[in-house]
C-alpha atoms as a PDB file:
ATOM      1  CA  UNK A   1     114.468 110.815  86.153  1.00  0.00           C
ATOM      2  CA  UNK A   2     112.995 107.981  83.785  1.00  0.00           C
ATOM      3  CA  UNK A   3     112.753 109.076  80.389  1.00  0.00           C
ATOM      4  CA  UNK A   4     108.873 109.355  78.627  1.00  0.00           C
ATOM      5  CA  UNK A   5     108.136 107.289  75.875  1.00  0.00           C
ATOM      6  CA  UNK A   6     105.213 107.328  74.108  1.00  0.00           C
ATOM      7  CA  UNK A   7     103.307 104.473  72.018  1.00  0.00           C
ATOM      8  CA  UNK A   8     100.716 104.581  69.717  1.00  0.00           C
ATOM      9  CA  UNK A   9      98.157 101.612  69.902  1.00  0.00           C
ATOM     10  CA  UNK A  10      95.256 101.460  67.895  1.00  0.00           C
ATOM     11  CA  UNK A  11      92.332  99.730  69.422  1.00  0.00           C
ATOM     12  CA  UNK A  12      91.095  96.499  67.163  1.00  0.00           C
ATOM     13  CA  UNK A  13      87.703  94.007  67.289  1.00  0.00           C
ATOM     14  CA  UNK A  14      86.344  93.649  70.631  1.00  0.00           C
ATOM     15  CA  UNK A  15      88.337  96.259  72.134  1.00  0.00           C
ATOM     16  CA  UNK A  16      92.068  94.245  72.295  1.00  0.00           C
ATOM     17  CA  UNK A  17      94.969  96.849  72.097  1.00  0.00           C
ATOM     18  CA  UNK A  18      98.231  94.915  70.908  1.00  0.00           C
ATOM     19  CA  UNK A  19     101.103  95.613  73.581  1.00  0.00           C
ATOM     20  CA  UNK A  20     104.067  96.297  71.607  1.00  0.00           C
ATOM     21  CA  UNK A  21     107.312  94.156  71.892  1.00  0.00           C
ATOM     22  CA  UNK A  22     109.452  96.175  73.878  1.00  0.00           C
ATOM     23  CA  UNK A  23     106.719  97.522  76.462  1.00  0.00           C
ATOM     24  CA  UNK A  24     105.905  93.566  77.049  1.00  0.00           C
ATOM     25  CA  UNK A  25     109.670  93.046  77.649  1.00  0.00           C
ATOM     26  CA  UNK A  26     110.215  95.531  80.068  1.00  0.00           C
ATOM     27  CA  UNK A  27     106.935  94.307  81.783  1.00  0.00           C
ATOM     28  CA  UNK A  28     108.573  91.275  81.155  1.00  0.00           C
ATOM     29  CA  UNK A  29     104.948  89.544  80.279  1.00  0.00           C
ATOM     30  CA  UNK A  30     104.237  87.048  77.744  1.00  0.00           C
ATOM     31  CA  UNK A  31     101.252  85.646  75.746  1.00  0.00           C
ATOM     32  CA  UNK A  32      98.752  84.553  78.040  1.00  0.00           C
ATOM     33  CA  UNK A  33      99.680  86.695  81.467  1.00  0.00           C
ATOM     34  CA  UNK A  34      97.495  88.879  83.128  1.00  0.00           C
ATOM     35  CA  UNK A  35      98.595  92.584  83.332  1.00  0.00           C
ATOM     36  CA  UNK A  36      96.453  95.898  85.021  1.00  0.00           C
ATOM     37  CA  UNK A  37      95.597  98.736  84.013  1.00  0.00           C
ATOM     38  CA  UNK A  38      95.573 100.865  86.616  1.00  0.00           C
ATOM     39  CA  UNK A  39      93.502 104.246  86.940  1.00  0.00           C
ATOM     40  CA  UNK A  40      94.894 107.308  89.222  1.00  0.00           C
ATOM     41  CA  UNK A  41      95.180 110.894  89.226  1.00  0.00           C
ATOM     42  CA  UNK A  42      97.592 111.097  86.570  1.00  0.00           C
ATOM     43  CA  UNK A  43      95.393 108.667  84.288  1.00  0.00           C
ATOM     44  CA  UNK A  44      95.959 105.114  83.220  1.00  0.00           C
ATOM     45  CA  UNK A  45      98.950 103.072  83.505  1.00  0.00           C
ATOM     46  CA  UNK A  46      99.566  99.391  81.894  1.00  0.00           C
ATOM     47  CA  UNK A  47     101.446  97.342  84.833  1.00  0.00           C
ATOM     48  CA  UNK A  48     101.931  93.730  86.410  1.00  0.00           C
ATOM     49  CA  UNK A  49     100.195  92.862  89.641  1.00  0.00           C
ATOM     50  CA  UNK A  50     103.903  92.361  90.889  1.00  0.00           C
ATOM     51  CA  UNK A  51     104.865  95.120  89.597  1.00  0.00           C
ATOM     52  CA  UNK A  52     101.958  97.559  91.863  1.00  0.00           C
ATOM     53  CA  UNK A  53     103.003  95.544  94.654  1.00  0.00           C
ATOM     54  CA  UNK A  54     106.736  96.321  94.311  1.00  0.00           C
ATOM     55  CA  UNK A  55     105.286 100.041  94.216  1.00  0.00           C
ATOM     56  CA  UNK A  56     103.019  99.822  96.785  1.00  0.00           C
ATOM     57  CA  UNK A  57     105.249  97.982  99.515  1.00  0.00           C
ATOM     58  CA  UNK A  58     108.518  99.423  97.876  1.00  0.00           C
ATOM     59  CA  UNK A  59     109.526 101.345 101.536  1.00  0.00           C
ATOM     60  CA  UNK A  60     109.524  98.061 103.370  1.00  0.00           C
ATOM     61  CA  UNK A  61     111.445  96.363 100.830  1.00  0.00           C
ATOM     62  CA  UNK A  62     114.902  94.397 102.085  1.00  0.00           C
ATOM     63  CA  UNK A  63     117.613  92.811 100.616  1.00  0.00           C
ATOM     64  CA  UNK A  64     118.364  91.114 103.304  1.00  0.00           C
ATOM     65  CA  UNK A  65     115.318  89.219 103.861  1.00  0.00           C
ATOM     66  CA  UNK A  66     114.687  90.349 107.408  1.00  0.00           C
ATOM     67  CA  UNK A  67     111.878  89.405 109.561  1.00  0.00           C
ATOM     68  CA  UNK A  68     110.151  92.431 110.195  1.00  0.00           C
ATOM     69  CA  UNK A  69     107.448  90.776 112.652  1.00  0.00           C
ATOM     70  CA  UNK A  70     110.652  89.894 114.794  1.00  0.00           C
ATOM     71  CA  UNK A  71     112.305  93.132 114.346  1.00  0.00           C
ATOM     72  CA  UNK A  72     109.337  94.739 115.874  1.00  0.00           C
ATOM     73  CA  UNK A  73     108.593  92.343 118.450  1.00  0.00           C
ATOM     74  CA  UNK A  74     112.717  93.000 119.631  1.00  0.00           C
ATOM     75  CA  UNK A  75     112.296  96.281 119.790  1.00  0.00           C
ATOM     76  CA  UNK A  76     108.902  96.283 121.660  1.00  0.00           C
ATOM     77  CA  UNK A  77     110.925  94.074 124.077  1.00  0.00           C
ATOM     78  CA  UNK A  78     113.899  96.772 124.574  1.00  0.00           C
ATOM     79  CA  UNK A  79     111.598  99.251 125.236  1.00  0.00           C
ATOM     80  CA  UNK A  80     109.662  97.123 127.726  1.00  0.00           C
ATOM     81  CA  UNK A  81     112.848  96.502 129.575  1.00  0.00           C
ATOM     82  CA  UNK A  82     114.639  99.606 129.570  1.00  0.00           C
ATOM     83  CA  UNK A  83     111.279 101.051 131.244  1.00  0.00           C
ATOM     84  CA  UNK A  84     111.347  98.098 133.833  1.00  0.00           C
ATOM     85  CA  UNK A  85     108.204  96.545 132.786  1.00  0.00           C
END
């Protein structure tokens, strides 16, 4: 279970919040990239576009870089012939 850490940020001119160091590196973000802030159920949450898609698409993830449209399309094909079509 990931640990909860907490940061204080204190909101400047023109609404800018200052990320602190560490939170940037483990976003691994630098001056002048774009991060989200997300909104959901559980409130907001600072994060990296590839970070939400990482999250988002995490079940279909592979390490072995398989071709999931072929995958499917093989398997559609074993079906087809083991019921003669």
């Amino acid at each position: 279970m990931t640990q909860v850490q907490y940061y204080n940020l204190k909101i400047q001119a023109q609404g800018r919040l200052v990320v602190p160091t560490a939170v940037r590196a483990d976003l691994q973000v630098q001056e002048g990239d774009e991060v989200l802030l997300v909104k959901d159920a559980h409130g907001y949450h600072l994060t990296t576009r590839q970070a939400l898609i990482e999250a988002a698409t995490g079940s279909l993830a592979r390490d072995d870089q398989r071709d999931l449209t072929q995958d499917l399309l093989d398997d559609r094909a074993q079906d087809a012939a083991e019921k003669g079509w």
